[in-house]
Protein backbone atom coordinates (compact mmCIF):
# COMPACT_ATOMS: atom_id res chain seq x y z
CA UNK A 1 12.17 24.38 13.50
CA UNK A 2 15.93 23.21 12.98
CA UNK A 3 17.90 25.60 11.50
CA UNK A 4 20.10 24.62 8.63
CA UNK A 5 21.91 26.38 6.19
CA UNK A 6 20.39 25.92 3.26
CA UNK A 7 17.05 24.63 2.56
CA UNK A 8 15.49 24.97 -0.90
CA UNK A 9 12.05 26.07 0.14
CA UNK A 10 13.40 28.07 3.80
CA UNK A 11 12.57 31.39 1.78
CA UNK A 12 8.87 30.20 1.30
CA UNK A 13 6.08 30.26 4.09
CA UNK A 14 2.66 28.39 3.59
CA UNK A 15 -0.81 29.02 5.42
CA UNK A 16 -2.12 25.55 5.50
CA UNK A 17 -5.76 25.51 6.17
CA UNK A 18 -5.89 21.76 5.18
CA UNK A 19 -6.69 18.71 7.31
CA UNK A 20 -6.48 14.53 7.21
CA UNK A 21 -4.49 13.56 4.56
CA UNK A 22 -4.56 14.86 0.59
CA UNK A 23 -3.55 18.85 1.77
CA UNK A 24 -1.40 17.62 4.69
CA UNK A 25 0.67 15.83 2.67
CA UNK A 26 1.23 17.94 0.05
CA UNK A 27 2.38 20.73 2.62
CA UNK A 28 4.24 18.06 4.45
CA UNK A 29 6.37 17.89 1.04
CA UNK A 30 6.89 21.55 1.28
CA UNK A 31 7.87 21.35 5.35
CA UNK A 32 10.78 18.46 4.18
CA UNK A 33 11.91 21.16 1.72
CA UNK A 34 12.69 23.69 4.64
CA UNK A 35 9.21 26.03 3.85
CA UNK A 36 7.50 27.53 6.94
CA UNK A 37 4.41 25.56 7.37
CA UNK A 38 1.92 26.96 9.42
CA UNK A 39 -0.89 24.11 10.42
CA UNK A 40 -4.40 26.36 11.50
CA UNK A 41 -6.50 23.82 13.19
CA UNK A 42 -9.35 23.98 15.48
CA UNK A 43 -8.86 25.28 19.09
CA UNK A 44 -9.87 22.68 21.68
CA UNK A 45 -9.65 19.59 18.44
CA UNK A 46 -7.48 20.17 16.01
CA UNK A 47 -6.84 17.87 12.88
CA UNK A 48 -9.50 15.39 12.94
CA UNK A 49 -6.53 12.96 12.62
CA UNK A 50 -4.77 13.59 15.73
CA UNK A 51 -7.95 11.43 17.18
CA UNK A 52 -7.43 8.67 14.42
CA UNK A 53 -6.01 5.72 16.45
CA UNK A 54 -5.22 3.60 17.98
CA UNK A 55 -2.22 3.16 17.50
CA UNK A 56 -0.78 5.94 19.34
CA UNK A 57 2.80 7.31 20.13
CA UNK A 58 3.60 5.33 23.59
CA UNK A 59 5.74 7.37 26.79
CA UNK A 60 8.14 5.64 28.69
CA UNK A 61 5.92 4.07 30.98
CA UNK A 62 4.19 1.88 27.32
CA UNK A 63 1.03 4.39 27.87
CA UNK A 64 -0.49 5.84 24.78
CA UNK A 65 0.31 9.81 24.24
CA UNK A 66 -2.48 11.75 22.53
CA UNK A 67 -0.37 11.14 19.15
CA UNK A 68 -1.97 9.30 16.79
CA UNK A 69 -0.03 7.34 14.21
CA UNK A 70 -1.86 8.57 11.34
CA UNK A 71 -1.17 12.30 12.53
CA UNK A 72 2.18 11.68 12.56
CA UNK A 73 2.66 10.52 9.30
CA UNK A 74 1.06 13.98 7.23
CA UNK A 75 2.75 16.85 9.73
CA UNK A 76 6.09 16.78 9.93
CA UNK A 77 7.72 20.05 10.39
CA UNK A 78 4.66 21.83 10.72
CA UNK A 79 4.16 24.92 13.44
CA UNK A 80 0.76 24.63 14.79
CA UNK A 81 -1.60 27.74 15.20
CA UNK A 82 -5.38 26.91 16.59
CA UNK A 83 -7.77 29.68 14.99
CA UNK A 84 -11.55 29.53 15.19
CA UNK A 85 -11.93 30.80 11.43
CA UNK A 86 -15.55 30.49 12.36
CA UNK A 87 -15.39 33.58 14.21
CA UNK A 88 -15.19 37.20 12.40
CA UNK A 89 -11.77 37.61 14.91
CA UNK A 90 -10.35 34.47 13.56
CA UNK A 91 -11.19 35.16 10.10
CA UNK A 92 -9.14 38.64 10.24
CA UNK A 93 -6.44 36.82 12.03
CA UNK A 94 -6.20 34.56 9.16
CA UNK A 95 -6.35 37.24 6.65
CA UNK A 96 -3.53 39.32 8.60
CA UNK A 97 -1.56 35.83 8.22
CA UNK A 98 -2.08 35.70 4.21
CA UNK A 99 -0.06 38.60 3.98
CA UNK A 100 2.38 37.51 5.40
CA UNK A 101 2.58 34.27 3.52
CA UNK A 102 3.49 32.94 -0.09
CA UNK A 103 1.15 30.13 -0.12
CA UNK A 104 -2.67 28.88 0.94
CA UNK A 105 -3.32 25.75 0.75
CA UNK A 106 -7.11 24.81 1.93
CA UNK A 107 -9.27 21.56 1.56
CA UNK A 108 -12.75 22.61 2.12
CA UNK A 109 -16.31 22.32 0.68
CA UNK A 110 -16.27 24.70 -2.64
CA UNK A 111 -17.76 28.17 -1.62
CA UNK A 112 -17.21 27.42 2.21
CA UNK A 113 -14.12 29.79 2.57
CA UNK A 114 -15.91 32.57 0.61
CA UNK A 115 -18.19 32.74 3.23
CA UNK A 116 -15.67 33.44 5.41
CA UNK A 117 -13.94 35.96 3.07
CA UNK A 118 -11.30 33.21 2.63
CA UNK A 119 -11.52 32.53 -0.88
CA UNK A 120 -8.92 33.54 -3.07
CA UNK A 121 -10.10 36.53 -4.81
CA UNK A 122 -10.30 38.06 -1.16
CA UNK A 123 -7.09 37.20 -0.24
CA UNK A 124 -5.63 38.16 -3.59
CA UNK A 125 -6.81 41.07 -2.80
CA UNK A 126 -4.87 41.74 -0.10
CA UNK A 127 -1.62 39.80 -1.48
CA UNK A 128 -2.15 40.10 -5.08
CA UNK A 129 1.17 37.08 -5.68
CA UNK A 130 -0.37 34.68 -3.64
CA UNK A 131 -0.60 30.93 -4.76
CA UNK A 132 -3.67 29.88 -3.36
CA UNK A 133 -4.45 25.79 -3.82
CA UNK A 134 -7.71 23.98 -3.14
CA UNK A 135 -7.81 20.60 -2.75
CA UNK A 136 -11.40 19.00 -3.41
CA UNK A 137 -13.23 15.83 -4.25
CA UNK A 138 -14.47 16.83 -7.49
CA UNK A 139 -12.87 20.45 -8.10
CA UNK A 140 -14.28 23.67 -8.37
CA UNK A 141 -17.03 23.32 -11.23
CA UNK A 142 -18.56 20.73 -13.11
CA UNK A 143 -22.05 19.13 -11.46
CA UNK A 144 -20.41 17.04 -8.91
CA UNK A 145 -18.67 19.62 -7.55
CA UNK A 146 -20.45 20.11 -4.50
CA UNK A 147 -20.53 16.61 -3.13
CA UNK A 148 -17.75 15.12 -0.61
CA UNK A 149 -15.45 13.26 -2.23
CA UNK A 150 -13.44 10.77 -0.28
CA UNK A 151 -10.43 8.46 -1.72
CA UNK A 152 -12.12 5.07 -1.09
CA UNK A 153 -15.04 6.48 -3.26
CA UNK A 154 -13.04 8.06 -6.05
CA UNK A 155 -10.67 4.87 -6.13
CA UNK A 156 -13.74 3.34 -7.11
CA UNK A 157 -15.55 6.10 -9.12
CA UNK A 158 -12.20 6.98 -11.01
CA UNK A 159 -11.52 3.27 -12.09
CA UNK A 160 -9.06 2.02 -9.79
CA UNK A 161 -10.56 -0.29 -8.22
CA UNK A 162 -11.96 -1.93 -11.50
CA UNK A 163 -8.24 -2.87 -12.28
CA UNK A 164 -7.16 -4.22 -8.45
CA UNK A 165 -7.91 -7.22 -7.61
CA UNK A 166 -8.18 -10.42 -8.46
CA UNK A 167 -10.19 -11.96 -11.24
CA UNK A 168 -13.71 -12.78 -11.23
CA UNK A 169 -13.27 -16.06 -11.90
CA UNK A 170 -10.93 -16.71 -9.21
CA UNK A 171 -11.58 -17.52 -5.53
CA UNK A 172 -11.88 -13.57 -3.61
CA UNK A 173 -12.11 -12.58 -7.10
CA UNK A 174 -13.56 -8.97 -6.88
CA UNK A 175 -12.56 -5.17 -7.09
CA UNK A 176 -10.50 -3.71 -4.07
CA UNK A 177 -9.08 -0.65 -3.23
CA UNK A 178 -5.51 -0.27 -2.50
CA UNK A 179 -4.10 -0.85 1.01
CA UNK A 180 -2.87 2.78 1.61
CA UNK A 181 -5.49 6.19 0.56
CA UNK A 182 -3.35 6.30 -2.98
CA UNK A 183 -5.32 9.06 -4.08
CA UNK A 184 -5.56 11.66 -1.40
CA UNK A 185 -1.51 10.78 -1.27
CA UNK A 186 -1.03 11.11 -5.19
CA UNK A 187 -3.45 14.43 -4.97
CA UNK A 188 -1.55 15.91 -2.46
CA UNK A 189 2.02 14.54 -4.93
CA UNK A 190 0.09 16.53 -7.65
CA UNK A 191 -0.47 19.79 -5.54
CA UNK A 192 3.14 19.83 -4.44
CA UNK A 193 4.10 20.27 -8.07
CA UNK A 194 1.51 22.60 -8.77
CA UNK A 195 2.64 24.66 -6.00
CA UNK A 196 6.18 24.51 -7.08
CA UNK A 197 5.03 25.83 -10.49
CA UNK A 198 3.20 28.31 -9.11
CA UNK A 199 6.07 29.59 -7.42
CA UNK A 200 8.39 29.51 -9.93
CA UNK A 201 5.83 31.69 -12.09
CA UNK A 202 5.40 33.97 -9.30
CA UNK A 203 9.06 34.17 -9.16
CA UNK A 204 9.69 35.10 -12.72
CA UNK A 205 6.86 37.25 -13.50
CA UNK A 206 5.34 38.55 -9.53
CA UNK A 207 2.10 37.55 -10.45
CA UNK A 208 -0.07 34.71 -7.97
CA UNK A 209 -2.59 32.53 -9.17
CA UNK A 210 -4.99 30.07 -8.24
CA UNK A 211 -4.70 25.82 -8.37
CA UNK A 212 -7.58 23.32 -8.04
CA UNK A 213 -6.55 20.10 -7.30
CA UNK A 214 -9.49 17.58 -7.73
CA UNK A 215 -9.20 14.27 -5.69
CA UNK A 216 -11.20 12.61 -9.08
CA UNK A 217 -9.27 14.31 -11.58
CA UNK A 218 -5.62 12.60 -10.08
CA UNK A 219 -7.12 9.28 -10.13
CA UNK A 220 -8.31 9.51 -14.11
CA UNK A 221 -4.50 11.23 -14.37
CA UNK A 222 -3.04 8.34 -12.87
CA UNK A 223 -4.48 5.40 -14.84
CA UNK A 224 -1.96 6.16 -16.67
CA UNK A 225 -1.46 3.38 -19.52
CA UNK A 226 -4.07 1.39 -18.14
CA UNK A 227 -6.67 4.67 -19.15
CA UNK A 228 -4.14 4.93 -22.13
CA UNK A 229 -4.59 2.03 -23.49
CA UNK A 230 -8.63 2.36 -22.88
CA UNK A 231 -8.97 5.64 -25.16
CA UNK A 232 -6.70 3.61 -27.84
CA UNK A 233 -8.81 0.57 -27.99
CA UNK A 234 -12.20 1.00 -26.43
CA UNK A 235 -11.77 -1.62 -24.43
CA UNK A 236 -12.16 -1.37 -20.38
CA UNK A 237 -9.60 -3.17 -18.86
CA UNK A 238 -10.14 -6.27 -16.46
CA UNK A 239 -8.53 -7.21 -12.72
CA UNK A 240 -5.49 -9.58 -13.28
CA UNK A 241 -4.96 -9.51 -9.66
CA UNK A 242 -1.28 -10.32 -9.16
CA UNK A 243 -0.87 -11.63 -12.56
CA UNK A 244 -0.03 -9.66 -15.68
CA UNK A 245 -2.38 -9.53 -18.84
CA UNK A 246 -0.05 -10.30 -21.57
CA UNK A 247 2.68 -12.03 -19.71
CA UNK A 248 3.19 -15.75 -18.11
CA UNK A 249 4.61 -16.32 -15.68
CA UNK A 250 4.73 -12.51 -14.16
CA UNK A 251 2.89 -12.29 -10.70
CA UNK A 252 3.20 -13.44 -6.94
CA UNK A 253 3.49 -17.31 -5.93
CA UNK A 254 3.11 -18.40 -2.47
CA UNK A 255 6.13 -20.61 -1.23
CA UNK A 256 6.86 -22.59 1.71
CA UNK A 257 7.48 -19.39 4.34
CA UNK A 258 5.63 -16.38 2.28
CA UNK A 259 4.98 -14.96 -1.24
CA UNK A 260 7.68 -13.92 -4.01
CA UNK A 261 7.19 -12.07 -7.27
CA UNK A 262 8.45 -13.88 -10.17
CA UNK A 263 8.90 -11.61 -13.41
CA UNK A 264 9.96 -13.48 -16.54
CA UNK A 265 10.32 -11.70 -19.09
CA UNK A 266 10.84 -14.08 -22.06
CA UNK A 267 11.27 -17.49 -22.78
CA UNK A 268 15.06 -17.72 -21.78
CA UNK A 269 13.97 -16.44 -18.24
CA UNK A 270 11.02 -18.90 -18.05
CA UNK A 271 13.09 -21.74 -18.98
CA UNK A 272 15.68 -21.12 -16.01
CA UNK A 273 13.10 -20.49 -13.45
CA UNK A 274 11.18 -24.21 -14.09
CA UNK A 275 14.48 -25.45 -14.19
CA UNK A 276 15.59 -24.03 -10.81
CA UNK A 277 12.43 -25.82 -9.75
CA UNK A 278 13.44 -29.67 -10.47
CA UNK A 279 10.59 -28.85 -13.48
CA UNK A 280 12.85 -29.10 -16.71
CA UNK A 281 9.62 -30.48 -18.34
CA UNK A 282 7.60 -27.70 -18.21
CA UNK A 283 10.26 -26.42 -20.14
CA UNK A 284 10.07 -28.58 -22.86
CA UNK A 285 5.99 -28.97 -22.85
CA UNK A 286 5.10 -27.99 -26.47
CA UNK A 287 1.93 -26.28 -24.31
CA UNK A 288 4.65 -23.18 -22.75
CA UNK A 289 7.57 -22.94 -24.89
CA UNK A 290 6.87 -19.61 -25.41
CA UNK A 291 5.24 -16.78 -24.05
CA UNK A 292 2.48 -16.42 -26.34
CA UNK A 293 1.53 -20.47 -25.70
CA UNK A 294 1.67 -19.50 -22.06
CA UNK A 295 -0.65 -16.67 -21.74
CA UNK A 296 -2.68 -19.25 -24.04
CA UNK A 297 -2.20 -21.75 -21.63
CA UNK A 298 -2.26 -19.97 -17.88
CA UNK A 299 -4.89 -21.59 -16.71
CA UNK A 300 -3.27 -24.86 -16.79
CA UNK A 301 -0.04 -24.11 -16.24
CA UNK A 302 0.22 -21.30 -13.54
CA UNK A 303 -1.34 -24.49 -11.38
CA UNK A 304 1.49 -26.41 -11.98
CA UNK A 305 3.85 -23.60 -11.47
CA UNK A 306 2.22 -22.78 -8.18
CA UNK A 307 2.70 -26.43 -6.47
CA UNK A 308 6.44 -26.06 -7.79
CA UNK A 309 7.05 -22.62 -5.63
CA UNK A 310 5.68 -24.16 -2.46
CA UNK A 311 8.57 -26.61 -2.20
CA UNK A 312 11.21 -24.06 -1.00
CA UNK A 313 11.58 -21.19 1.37
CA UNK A 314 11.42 -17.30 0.08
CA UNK A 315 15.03 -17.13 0.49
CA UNK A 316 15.55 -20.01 -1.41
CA UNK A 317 13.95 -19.10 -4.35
CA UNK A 318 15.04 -15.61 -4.59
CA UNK A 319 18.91 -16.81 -3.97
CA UNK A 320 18.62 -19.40 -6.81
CA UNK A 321 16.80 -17.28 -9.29
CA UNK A 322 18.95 -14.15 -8.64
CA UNK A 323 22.23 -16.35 -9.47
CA UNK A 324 20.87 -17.29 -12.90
CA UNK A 325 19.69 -13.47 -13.41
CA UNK A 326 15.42 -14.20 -13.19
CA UNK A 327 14.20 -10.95 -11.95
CA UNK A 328 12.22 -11.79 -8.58
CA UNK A 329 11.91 -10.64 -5.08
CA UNK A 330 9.68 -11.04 -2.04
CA UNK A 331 6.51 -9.41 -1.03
CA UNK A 332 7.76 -8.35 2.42
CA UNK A 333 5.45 -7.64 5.79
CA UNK A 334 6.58 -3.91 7.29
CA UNK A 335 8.55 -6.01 9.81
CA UNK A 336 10.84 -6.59 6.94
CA UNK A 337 10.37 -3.86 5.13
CA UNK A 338 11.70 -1.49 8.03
CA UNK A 339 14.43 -4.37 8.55
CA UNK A 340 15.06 -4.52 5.37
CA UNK A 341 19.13 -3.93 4.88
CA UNK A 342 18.56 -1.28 1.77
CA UNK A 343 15.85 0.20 3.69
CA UNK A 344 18.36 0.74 6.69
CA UNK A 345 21.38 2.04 4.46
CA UNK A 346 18.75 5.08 2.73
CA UNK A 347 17.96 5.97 6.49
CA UNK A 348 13.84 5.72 5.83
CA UNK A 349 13.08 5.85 9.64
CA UNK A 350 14.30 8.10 11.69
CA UNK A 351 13.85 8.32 15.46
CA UNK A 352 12.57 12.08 16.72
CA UNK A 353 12.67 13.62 20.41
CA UNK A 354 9.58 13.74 21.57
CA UNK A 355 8.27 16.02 24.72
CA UNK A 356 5.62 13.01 25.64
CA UNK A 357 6.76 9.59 24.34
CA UNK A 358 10.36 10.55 24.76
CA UNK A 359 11.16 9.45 20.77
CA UNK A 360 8.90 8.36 18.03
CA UNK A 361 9.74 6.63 14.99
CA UNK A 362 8.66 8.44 11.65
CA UNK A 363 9.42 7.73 7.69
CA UNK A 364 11.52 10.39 6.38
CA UNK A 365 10.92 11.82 2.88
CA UNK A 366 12.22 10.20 -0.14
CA UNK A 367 13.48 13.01 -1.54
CA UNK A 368 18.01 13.39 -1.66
CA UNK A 369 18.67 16.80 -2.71
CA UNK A 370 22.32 16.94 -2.57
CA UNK A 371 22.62 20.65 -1.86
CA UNK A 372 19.70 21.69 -0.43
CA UNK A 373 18.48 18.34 1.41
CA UNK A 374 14.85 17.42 2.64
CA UNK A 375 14.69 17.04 6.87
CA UNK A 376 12.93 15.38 9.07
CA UNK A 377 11.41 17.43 11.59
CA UNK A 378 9.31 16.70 14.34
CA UNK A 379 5.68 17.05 13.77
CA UNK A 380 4.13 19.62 16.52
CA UNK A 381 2.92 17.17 19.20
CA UNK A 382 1.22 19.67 21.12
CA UNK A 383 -2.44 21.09 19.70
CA UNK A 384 -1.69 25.30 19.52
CA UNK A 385 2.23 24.63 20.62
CA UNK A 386 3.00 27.60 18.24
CA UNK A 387 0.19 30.05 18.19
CA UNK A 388 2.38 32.50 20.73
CA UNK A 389 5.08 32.42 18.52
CA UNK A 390 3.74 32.97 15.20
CA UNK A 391 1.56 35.55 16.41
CA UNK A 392 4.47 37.53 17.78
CA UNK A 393 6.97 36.54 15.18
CA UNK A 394 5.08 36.54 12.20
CA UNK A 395 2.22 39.60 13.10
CA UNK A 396 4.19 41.41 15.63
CA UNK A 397 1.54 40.89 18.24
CA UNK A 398 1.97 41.87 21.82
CA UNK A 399 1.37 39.39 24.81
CA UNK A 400 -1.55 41.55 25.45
CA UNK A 401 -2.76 41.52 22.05
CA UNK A 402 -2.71 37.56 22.54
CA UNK A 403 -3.83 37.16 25.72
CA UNK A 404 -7.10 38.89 24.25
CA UNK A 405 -7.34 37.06 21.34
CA UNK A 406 -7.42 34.23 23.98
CA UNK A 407 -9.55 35.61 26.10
CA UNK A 408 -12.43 35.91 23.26
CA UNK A 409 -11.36 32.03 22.29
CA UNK A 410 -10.24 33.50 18.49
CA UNK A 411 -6.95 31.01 19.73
């Protein structure tokens, strides 16, 4: 790991247990921070998602690497250990590691680890200020609580994909899920916090606890005023697609080269936007004068307002609407996103040595900490590349007492 000076979390080590995404990510957060992040995956496999592509990392020669995209994206600055915890050698080895560390963080079936003597109240035994966090489908208790829970089937179990997509009444009208796992990502956003907390508690008073993070529990969380406005009324919600309930005109319009967003936000705004158009008498149609007439009205006008955005180019529009202050802006492919000039100036990819593909190309974290700021560090490309050295480092082993923990295939 790079050593800095100061790094907010570099007094904190985690034992992450978790794989894929919604535990990954959350002790990715904690790796940006400076924390010591040690990854325990299988010997001889590893985190399922280092087999999750194509695409892969490429080497010099164009040739795929062994390091899948996906991988990539959940691990940086991790130290990778490979422990069969199946085994009763492992499952000391990861219990010797637990005292050494401030955090577990584990994503398996409830009552799996216990079997192990993994569970918390075992390892709080032994480290009585641990922070121990599980992250599950459906939590600890409660009558779904054994079942798998996966974030395509709690986007649509916990109501998100009732509100995305378009309307039923529309052509591809239908629910859909959202184009990146939002709710492992947002569970393992949640976690982060609670770990944070947890810390902070630990801090002030020496005492650990335990956190369960429920994959079903962060999508009811993050409905937000959509579930808000449910409990209020009684009233579920329906898909507006790109389109906004009480609002006209406030979604996405296809023009001549791509799609824009168009947000008008009252009748001055709307008024500007038609005119910019060459449509000056949709301005003055009794029918949208103001916004109430045109959420009346959508269905005929958002027609008419759809022909108009097709005769210019993206750039056009959003030039011409920015100068007379409508808010809009395109809906860019990740060719433009990444060349995107605000995107550039923030730095959001970074290029990272790599031993195989020479350099890879990973999104750095969001978060600008003046003092104390998050890094990007490499994630380990090599399954096990750190099992010597925390062993030694960390538990004081000997290269005997590794070479025979290799030797019995505990590592």
């Amino acid at each position: 790991m790079t050593q800095t000076t100061k790094k907010a979390l570099g007094h904190i080590r985690v034992l992450d247990l978790s794989r894929v995404l919604a535990g990954p990510w959350c002790s990715q957060n904690l790796a940006d921070l400076g924390a010591d992040v040690i990854k325990i995956e299988r010997p001889g496999a590893g985190d399922d998602t280092r087999a999750w592509g194509p695409p892969y990392a490429k080497d010099a020669q164009g040739h795929d690497t062994t390091e899948a995209a996906y991988y990539l994206s959940a691990n940086r600055g991790k130290r990778s250990v490979t422990v069969d915890i199946a085994s009763a050698d492992g499952q000391a080895l990861i219990r010797e590691l637990a005292r050494h560390c401030d955090v577990v963080l584990e994503n398996f079936k409830v009552g799996q680890l216990k079997k192990y003597g993994l569970d918390y109240d075992t390892l709080k035994a032994i480290k009585p200020d641990i922070v121990y966090c599980s992250v599950t489908g459906f939590g600890q208790d409660g009558p779904y609580a054994h079942r798998a829970g996966y974030d395509f089937l709690i986007q649509g179990m916990g109501g998100l994909m009732s509100i995305t997509g378009e309307r039923d009444d529309l052509p591809g009208g239908g629910p859909q899920k959202a184009g990146v796992a939002l709710t492992d990502l947002m569970t393992g956003m949640y976690a982060t916090i609670a770990v944070l907390a947890a810390l902070t508690h630990r801090d002030r008073t020496g005492e650990g606890q335990y956190i369960d993070m429920a994959l079903l529990d962060t999508q009811v969380a993050m409905l937000a005023n959509v579930g808000s406005n449910y409990l209020t009324s009684g009233k579920p919600p329906k898909r507006w697609g790109n389109a906004h309930a009480n609002i006209v005109p406030y979604q996405s319009f296809a023009c001549a080269d791509g799609y824009i967003i168009v947000a008008v936000g009252n009748d001055g705004q709307y008024a500007k936007f038609v005119e910019v158009g060459g449509r000056p008498e949709l301005r003055d149609d009794p029918r949208f004068a103001t916004n109430p007439q045109r959420v009346q009205n959508r269905d005929v006008l958002v027609p008419l307002l759809a022909e108009m955005v097709k005769t210019k180019t993206k750039d056009e529009w959003i030039a011409q609407l920015e100068a007379v202050n409508v808010p809009c802006g395109p809906i860019n492919n990740l060719d433009e996103v990444f060349d995107n000039p605000q995107v550039k100036a923030r730095g959001m990819a970074v290029d990272m040595p790599h031993p195989a593909a020479g350099s890879v190309k990973l999104v750095r974290s969001p978060m600008r900490l003046s003092e104390t700021p998050a890094e990007a560090e490499l994630p380990p490309p090599l399954l096990g590349q750190h099992t010597d050295e925390v062993l030694r480092d960390v538990l004081g082993k000997s290269d005997a007492d590794i070479a025979a923990l290799r030797a019995g295939g505990t590592v």
